[in-house]
PDB file of N, CA and C in Angstrom:
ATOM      1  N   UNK A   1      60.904   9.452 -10.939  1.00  0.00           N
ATOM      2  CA  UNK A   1      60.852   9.487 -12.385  1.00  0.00           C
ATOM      3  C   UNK A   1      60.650  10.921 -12.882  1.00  0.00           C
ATOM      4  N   UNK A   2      59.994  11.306 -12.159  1.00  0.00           N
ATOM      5  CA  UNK A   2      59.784  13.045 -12.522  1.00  0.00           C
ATOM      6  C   UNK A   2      61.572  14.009 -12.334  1.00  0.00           C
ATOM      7  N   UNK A   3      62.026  13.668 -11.555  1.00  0.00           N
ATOM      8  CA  UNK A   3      63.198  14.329 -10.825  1.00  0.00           C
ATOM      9  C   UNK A   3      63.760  14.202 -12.193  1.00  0.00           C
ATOM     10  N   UNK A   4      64.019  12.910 -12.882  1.00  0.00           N
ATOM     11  CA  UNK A   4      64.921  12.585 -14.022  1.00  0.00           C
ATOM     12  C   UNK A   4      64.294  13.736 -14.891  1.00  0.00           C
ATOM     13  N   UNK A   5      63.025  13.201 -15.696  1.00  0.00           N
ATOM     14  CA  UNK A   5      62.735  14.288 -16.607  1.00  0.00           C
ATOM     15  C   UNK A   5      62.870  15.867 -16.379  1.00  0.00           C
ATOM     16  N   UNK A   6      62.621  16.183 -15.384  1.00  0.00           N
ATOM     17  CA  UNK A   6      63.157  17.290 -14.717  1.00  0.00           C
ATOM     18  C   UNK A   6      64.523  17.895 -15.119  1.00  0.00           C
ATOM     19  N   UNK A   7      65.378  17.284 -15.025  1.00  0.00           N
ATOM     20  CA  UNK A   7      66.466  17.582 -15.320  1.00  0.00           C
ATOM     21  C   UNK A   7      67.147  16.775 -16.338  1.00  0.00           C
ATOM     22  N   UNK A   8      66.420  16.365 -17.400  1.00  0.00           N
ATOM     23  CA  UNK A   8      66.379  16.207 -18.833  1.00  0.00           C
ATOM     24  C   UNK A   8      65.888  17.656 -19.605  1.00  0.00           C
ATOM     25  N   UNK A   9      65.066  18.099 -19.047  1.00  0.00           N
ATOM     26  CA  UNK A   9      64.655  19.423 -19.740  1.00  0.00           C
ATOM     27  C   UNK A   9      65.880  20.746 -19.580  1.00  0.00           C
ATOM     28  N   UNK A  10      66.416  20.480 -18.261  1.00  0.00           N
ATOM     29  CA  UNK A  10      66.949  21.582 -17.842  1.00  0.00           C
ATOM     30  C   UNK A  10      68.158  21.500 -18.689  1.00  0.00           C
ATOM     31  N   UNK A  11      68.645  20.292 -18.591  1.00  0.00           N
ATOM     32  CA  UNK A  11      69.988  20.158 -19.127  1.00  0.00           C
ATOM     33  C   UNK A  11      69.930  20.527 -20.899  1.00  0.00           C
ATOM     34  N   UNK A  12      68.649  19.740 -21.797  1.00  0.00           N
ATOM     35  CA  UNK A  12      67.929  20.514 -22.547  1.00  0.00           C
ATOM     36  C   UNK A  12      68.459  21.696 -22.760  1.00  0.00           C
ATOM     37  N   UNK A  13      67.519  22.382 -22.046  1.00  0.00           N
ATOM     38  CA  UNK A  13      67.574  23.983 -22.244  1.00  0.00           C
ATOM     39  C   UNK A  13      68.946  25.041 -22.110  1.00  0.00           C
ATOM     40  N   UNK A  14      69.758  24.325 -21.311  1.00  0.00           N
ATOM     41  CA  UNK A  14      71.060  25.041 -20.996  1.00  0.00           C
ATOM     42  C   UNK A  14      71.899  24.510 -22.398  1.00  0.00           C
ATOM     43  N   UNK A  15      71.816  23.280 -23.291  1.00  0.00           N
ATOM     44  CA  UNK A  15      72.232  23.366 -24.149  1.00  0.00           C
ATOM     45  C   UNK A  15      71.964  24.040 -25.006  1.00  0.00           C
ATOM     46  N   UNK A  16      70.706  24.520 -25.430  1.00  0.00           N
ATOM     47  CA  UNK A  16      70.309  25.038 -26.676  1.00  0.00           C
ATOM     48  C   UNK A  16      70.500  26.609 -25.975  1.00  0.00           C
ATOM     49  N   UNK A  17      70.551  26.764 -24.924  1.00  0.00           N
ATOM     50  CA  UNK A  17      71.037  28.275 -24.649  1.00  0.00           C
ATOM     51  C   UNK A  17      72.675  28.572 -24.825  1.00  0.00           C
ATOM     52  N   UNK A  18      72.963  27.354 -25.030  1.00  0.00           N
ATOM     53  CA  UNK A  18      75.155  27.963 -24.914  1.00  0.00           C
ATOM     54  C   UNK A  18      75.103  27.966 -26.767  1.00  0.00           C
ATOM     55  N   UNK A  19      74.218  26.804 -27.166  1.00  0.00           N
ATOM     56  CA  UNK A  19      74.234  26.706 -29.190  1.00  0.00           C
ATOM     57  C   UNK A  19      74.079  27.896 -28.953  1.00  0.00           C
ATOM     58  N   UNK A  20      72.465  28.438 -28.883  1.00  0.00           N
ATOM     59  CA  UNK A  20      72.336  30.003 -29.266  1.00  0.00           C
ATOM     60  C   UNK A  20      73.152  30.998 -28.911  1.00  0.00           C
ATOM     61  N   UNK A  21      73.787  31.016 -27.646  1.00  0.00           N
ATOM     62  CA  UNK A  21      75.154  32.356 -27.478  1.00  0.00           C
ATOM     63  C   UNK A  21      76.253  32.110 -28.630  1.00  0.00           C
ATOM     64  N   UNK A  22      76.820  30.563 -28.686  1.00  0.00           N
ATOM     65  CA  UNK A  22      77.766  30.504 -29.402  1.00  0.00           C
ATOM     66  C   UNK A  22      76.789  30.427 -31.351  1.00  0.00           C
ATOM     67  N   UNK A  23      75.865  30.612 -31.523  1.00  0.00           N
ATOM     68  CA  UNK A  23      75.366  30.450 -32.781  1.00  0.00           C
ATOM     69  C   UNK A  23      75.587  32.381 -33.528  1.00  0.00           C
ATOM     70  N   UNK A  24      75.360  32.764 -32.149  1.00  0.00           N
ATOM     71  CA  UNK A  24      75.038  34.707 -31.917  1.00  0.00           C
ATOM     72  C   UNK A  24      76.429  35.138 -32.475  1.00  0.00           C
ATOM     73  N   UNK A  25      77.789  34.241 -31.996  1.00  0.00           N
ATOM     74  CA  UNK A  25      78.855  35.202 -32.007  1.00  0.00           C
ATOM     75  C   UNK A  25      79.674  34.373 -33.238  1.00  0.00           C
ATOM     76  N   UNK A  26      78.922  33.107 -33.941  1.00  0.00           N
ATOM     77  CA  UNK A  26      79.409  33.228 -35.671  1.00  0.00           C
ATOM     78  C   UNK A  26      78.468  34.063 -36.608  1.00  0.00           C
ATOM     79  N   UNK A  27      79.148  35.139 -37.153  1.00  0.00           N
ATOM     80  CA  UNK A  27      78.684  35.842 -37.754  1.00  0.00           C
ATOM     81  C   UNK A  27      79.201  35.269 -39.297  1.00  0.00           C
ATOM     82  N   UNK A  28      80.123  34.121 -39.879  1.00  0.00           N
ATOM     83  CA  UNK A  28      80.509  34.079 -41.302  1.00  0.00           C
ATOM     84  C   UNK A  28      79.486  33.944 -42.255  1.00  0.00           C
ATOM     85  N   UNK A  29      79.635  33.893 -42.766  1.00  0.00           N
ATOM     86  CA  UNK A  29      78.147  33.730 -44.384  1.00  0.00           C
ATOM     87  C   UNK A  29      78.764  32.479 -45.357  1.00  0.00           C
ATOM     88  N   UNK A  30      77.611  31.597 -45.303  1.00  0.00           N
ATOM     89  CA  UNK A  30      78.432  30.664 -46.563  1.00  0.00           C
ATOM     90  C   UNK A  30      77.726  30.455 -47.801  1.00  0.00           C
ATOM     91  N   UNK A  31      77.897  30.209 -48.548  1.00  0.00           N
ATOM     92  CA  UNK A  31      76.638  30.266 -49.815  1.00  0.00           C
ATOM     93  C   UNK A  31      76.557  28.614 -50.322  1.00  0.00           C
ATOM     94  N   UNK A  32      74.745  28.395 -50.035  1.00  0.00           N
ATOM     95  CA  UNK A  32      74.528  26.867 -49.821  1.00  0.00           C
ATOM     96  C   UNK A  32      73.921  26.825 -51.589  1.00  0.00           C
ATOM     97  N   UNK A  33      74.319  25.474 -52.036  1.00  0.00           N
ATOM     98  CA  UNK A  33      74.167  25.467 -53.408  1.00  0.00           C
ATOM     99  C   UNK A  33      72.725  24.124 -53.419  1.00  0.00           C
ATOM    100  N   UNK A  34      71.801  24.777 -53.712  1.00  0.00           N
ATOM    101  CA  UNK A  34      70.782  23.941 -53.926  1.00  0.00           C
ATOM    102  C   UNK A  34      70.617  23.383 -55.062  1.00  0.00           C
ATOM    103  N   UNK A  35      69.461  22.674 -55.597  1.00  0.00           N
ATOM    104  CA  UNK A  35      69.629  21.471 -56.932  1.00  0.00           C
ATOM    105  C   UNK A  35      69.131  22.840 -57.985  1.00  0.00           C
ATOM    106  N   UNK A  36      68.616  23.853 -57.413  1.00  0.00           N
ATOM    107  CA  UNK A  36      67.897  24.680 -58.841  1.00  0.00           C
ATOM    108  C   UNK A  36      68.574  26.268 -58.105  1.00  0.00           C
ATOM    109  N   UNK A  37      69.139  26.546 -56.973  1.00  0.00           N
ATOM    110  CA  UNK A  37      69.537  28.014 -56.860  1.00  0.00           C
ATOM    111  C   UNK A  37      70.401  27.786 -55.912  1.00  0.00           C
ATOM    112  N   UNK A  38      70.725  28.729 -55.026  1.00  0.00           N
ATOM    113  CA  UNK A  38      72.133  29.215 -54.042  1.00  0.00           C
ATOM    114  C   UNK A  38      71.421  30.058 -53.656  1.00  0.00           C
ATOM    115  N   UNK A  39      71.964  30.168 -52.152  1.00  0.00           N
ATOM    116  CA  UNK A  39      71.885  31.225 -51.284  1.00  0.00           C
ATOM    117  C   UNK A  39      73.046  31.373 -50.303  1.00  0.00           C
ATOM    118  N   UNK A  40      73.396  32.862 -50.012  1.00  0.00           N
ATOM    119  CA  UNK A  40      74.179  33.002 -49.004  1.00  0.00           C
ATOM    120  C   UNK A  40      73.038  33.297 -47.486  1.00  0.00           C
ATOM    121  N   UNK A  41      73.856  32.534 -46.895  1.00  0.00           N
ATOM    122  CA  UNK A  41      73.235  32.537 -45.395  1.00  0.00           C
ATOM    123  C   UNK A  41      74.023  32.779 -44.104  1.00  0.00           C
ATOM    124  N   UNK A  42      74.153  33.101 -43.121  1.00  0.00           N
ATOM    125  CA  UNK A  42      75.176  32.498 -41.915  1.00  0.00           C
ATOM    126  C   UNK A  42      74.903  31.336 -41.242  1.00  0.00           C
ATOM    127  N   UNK A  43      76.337  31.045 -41.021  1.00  0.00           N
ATOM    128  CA  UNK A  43      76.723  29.666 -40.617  1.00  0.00           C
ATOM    129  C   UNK A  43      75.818  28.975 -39.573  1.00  0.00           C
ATOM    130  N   UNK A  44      75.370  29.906 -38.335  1.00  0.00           N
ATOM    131  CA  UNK A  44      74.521  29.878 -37.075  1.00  0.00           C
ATOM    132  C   UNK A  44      73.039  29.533 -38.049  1.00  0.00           C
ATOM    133  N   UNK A  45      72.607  30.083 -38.937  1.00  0.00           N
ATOM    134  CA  UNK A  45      71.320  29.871 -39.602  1.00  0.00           C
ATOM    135  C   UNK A  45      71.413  28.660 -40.198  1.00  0.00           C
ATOM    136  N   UNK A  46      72.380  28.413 -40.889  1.00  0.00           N
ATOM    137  CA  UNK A  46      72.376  26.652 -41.360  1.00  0.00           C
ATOM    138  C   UNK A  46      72.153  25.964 -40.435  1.00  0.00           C
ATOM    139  N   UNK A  47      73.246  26.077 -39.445  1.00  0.00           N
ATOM    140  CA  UNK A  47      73.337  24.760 -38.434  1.00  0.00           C
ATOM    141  C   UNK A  47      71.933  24.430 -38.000  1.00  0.00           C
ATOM    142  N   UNK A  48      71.233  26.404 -37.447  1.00  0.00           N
ATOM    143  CA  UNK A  48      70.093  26.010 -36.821  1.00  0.00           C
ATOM    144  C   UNK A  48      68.739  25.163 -37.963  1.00  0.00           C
ATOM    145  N   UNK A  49      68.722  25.347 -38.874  1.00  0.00           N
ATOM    146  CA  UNK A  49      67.796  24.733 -40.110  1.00  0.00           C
ATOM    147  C   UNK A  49      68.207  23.014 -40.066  1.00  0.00           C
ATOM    148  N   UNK A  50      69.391  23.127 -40.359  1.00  0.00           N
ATOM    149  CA  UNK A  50      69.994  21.381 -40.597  1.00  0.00           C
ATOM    150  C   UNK A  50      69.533  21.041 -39.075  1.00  0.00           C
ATOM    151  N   UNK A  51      69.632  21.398 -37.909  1.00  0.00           N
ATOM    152  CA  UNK A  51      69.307  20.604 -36.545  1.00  0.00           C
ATOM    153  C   UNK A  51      68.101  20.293 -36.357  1.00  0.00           C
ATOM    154  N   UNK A  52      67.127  21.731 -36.841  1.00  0.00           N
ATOM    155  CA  UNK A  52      65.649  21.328 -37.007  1.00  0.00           C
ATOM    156  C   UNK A  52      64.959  20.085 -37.902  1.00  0.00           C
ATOM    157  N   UNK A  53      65.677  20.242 -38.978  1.00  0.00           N
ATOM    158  CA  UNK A  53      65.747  19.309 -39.951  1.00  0.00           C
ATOM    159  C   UNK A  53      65.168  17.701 -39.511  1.00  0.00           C
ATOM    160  N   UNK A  54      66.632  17.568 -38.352  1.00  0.00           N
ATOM    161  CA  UNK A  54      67.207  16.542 -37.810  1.00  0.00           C
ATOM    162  C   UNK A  54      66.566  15.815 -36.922  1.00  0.00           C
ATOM    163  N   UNK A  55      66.370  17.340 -36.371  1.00  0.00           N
ATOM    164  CA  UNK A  55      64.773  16.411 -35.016  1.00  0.00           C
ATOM    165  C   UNK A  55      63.445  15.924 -35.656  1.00  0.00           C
ATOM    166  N   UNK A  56      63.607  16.964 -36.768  1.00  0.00           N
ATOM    167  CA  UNK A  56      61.853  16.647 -37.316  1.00  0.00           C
ATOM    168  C   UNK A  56      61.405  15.067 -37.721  1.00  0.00           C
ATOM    169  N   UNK A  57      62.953  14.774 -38.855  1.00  0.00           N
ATOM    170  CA  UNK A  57      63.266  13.818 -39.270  1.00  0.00           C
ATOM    171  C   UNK A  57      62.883  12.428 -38.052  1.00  0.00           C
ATOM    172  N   UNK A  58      63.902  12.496 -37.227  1.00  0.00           N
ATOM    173  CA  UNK A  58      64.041  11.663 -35.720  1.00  0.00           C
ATOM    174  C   UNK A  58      62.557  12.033 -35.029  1.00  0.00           C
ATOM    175  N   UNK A  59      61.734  12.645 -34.752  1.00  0.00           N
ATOM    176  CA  UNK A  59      60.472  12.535 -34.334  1.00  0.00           C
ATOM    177  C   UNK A  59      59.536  11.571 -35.276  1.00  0.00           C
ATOM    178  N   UNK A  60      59.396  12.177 -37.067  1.00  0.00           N
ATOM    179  CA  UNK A  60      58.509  11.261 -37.818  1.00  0.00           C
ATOM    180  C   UNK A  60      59.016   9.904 -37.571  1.00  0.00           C
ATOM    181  N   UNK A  61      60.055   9.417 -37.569  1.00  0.00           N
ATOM    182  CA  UNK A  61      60.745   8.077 -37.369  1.00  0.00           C
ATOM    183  C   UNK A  61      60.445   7.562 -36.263  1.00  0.00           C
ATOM    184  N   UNK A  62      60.297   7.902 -35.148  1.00  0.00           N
ATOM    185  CA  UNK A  62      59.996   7.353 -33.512  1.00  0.00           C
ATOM    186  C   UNK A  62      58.865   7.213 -33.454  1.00  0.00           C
ATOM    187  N   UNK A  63      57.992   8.344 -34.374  1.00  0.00           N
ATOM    188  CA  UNK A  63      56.299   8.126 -34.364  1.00  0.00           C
ATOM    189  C   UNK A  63      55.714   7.114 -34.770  1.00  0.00           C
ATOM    190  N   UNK A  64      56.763   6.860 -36.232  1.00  0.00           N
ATOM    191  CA  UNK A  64      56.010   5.936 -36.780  1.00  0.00           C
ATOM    192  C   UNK A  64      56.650   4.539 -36.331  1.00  0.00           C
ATOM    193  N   UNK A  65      57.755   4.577 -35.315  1.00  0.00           N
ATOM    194  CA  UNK A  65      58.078   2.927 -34.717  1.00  0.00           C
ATOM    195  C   UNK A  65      57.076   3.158 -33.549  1.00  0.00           C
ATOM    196  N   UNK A  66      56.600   3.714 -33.071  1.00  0.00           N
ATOM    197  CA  UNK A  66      55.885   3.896 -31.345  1.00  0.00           C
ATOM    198  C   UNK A  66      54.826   3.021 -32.400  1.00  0.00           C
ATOM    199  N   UNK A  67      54.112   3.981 -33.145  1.00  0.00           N
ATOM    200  CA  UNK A  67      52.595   3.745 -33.917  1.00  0.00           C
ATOM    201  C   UNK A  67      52.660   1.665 -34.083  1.00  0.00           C
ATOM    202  N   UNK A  68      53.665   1.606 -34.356  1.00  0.00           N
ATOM    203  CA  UNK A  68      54.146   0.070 -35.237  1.00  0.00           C
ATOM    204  C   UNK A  68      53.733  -0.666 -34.176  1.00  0.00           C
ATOM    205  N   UNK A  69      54.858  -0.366 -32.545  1.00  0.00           N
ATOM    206  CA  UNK A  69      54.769  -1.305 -31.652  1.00  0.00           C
ATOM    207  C   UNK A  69      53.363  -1.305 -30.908  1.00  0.00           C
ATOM    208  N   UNK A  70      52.617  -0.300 -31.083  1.00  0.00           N
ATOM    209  CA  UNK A  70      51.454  -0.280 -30.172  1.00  0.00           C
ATOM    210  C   UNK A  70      50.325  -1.113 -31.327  1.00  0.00           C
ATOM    211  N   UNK A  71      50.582  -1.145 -32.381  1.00  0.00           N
ATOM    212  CA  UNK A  71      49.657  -1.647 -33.273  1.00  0.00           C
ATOM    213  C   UNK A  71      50.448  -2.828 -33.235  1.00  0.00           C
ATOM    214  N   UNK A  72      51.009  -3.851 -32.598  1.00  0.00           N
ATOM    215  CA  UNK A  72      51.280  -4.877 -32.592  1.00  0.00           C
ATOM    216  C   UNK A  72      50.812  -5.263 -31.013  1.00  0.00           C
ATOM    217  N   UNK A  73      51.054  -4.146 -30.273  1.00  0.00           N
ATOM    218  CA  UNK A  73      50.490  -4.977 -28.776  1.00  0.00           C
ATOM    219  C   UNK A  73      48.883  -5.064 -28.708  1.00  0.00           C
ATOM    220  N   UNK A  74      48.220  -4.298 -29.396  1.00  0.00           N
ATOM    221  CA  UNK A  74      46.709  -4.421 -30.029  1.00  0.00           C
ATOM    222  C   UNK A  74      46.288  -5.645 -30.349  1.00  0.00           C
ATOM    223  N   UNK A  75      47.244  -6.300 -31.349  1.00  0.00           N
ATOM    224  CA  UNK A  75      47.096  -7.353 -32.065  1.00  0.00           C
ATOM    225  C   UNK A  75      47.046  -8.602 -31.262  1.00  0.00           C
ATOM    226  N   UNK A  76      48.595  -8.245 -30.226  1.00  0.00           N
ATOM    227  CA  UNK A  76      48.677  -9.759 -29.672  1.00  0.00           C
ATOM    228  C   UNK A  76      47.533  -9.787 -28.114  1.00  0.00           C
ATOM    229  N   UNK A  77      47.155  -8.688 -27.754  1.00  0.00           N
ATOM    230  CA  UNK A  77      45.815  -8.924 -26.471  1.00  0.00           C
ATOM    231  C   UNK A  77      44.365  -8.988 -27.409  1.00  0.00           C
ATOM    232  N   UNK A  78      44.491  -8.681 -28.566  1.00  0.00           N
ATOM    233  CA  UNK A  78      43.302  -9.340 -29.454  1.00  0.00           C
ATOM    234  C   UNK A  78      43.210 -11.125 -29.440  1.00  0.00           C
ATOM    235  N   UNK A  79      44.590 -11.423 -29.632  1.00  0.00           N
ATOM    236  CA  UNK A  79      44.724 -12.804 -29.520  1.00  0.00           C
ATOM    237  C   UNK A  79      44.535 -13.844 -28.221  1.00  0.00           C
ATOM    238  N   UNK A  80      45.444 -12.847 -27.561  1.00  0.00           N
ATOM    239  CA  UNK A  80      45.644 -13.337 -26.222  1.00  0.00           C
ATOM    240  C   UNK A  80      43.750 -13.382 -25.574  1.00  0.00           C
ATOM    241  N   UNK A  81      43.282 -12.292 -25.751  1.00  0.00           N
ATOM    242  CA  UNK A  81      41.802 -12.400 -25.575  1.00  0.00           C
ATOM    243  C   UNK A  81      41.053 -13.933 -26.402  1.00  0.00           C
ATOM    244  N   UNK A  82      41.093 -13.913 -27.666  1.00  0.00           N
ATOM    245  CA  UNK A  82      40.667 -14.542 -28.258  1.00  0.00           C
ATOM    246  C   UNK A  82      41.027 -16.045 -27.808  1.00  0.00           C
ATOM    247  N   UNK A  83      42.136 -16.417 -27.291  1.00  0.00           N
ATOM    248  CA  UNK A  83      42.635 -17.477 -26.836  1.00  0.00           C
ATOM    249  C   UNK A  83      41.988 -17.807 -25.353  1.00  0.00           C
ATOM    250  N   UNK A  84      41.524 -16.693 -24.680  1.00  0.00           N
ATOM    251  CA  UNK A  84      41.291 -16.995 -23.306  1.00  0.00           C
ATOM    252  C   UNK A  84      39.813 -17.742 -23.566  1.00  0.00           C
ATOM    253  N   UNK A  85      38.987 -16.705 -24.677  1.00  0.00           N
ATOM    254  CA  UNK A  85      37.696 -16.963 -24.920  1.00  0.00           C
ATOM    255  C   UNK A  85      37.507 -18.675 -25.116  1.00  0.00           C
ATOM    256  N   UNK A  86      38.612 -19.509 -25.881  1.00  0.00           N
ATOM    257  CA  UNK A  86      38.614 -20.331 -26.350  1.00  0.00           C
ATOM    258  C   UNK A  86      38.986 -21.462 -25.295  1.00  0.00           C
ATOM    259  N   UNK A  87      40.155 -20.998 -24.326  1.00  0.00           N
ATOM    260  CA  UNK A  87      40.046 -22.144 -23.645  1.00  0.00           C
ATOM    261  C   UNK A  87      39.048 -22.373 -22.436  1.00  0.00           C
ATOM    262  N   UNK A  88      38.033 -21.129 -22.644  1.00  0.00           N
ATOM    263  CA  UNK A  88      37.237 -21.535 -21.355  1.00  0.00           C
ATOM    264  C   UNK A  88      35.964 -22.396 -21.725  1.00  0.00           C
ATOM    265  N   UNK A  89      35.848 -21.883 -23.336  1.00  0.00           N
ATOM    266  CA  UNK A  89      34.322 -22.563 -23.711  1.00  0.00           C
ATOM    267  C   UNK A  89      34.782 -24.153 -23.800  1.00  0.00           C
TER     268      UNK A  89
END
């Protein structure tokens, strides 16, 4: 199980190292229009903002389903306890 994660990271890291070479050699500028201003930025700086964005997004979301399912397996060995208590008395 380790071997896998192991080379979940690596593979990981060799991606976000070819984004960053290929992020290095777009140099265009685009100008992003927000609800109250604009800015010009390069293209490599968007992508990298919108991806961060993306994970941050996809982490709060996984946190708060992990948080959900563990506060339901709480619930049902509360029961499951409570049930054992009951059929022994």
């Amino acid at each position: 199980m380790k071997l896998k994660g192991l080379l979940s990271l690596i593979a990981v890291l060799v991606l976000l190292l070819i984004g960053g070479f290929i992020g290095s050699q777009n140099t265009h500028s685009v100008t992003v229009n927000y609800l109250v201003a604009q800015s010009d930025m390069r293209v490599s700086l968007l992508m990298l903002i919108v991806f961060l964005c993306g994970v941050l997004l996809s982490v709060i979301l996984f946190s708060l389903y992990v948080l959900r399912l563990k506060w339901r397996v709480a619930s049902l060995e509360r029961q499951l306890k409570k049930s054992n208590r009951v059929e022994i008395l």
